[in-house]
C-alpha atoms as a PDB file:
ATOM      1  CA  UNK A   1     105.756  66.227 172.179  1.00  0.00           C
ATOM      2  CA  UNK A   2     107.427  66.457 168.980  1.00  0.00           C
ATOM      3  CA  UNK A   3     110.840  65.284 168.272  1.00  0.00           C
ATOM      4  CA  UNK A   4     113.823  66.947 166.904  1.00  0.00           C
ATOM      5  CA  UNK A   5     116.267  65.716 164.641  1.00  0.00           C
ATOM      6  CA  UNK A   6     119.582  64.968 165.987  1.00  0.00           C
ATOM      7  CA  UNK A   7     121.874  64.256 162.466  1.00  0.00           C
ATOM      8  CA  UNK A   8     120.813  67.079 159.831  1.00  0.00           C
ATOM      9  CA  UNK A   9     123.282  65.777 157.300  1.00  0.00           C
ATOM     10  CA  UNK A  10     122.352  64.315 154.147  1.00  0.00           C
ATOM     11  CA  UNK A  11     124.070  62.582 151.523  1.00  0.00           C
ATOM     12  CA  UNK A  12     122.399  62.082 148.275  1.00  0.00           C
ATOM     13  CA  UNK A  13     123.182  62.330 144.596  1.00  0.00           C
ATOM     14  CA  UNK A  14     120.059  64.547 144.627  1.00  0.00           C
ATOM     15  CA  UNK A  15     120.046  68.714 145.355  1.00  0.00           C
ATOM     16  CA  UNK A  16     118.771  68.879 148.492  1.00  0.00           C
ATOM     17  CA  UNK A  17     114.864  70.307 148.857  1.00  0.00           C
ATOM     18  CA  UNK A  18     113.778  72.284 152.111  1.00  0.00           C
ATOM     19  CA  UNK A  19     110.716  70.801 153.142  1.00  0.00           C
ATOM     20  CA  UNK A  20     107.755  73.033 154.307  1.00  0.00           C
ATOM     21  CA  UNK A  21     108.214  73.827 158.243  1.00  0.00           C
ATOM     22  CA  UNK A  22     105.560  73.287 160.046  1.00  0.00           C
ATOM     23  CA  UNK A  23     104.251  75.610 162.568  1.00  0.00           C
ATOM     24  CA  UNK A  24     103.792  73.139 165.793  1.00  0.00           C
ATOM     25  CA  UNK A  25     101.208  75.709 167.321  1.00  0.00           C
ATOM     26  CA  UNK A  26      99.212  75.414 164.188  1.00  0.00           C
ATOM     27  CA  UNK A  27      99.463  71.857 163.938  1.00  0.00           C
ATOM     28  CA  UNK A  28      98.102  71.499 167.165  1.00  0.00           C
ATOM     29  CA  UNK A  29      95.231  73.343 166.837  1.00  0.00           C
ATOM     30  CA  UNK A  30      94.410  71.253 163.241  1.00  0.00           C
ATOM     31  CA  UNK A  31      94.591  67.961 165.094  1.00  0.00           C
ATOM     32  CA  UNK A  32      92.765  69.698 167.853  1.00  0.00           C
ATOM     33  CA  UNK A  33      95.534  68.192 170.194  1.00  0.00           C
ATOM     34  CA  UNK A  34      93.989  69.991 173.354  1.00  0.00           C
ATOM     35  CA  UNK A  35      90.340  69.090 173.049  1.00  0.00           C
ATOM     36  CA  UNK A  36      91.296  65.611 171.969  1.00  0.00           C
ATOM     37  CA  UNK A  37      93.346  65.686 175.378  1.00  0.00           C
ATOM     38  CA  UNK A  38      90.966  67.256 177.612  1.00  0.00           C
ATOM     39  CA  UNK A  39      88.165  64.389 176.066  1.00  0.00           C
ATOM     40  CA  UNK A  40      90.403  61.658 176.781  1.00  0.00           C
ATOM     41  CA  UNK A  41      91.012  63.222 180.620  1.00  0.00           C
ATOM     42  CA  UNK A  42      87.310  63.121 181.258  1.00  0.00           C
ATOM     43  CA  UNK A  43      86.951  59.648 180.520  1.00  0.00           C
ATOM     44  CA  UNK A  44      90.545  58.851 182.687  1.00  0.00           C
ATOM     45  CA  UNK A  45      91.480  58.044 179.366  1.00  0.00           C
ATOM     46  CA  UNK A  46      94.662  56.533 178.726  1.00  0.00           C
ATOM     47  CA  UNK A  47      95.089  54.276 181.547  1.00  0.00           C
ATOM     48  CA  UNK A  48      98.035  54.795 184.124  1.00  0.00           C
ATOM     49  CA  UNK A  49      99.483  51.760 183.191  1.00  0.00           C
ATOM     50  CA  UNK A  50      99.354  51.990 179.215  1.00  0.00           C
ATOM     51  CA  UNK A  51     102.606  51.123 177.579  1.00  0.00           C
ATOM     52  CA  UNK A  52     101.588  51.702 173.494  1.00  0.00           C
ATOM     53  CA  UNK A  53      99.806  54.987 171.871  1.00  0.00           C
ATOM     54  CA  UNK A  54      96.536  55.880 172.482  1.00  0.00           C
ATOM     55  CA  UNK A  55      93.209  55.867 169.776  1.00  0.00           C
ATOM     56  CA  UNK A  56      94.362  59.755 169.446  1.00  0.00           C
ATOM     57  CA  UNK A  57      98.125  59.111 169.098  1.00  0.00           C
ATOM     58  CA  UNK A  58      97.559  56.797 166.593  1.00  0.00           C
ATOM     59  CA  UNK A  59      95.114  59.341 164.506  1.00  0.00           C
ATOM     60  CA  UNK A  60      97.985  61.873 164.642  1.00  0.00           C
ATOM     61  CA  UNK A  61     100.248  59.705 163.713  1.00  0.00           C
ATOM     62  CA  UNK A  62      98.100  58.822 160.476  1.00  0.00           C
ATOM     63  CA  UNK A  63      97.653  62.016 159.963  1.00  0.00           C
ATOM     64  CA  UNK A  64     100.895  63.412 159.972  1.00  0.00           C
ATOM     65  CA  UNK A  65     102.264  60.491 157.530  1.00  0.00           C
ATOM     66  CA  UNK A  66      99.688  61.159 155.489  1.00  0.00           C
ATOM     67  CA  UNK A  67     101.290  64.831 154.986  1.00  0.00           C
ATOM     68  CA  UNK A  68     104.741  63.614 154.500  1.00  0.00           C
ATOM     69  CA  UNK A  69     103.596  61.317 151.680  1.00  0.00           C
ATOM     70  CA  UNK A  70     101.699  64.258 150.013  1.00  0.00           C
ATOM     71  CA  UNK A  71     104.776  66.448 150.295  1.00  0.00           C
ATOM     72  CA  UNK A  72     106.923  63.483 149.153  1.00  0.00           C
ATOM     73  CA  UNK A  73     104.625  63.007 146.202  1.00  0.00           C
ATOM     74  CA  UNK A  74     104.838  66.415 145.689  1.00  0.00           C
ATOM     75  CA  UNK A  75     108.679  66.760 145.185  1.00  0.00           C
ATOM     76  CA  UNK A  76     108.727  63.689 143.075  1.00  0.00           C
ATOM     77  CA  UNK A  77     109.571  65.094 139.159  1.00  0.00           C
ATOM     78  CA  UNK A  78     106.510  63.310 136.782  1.00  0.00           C
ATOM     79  CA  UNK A  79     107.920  61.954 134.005  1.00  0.00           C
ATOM     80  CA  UNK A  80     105.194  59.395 132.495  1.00  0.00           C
ATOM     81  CA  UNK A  81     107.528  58.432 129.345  1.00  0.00           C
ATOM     82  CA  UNK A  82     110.902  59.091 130.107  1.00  0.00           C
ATOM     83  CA  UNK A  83     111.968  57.888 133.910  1.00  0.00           C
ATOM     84  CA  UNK A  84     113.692  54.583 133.927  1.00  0.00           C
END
């Protein structure tokens, strides 16, 4: 379900920050992956034949950029007066 990284290497001028890891089991349950799922497989939902993401695909999607932008945000030094 989730991808991996292949290329862990990173060149920046910047130190380099560990990011929090996620626990996929308790990411899951938060975007209540298997209920979602077992909704969608009621209602034959998504079709055979569908070649894009799904209304719940989508949602996680949103929801897991919305996390990376907050941790992003998060890392980002404030510096009102003083950044260039």
């Amino acid at each position: 379900m989730f991808k991996t990284l292949k290329n862990e290497t990173v060149i920046s001028v910047y130190k380099p920050v560990d990011l929090p890891i996620e626990n996929y089991e308790e990411l899951a349950q938060e975007l209540d992956v298997i209920n979602l799922a077992k909704q969608q497989a009621r209602r034959g939902l998504p079709d055979t034949r569908a070649t894009g993401p799904d209304a719940n695909e989508l949602q996680f999607k949103a929801k897991l950029k919305n996390k990376a932008i907050q941790v992003v945000g998060d890392l980002q030094p404030s510096c009102p007066n003083s950044c260039v």
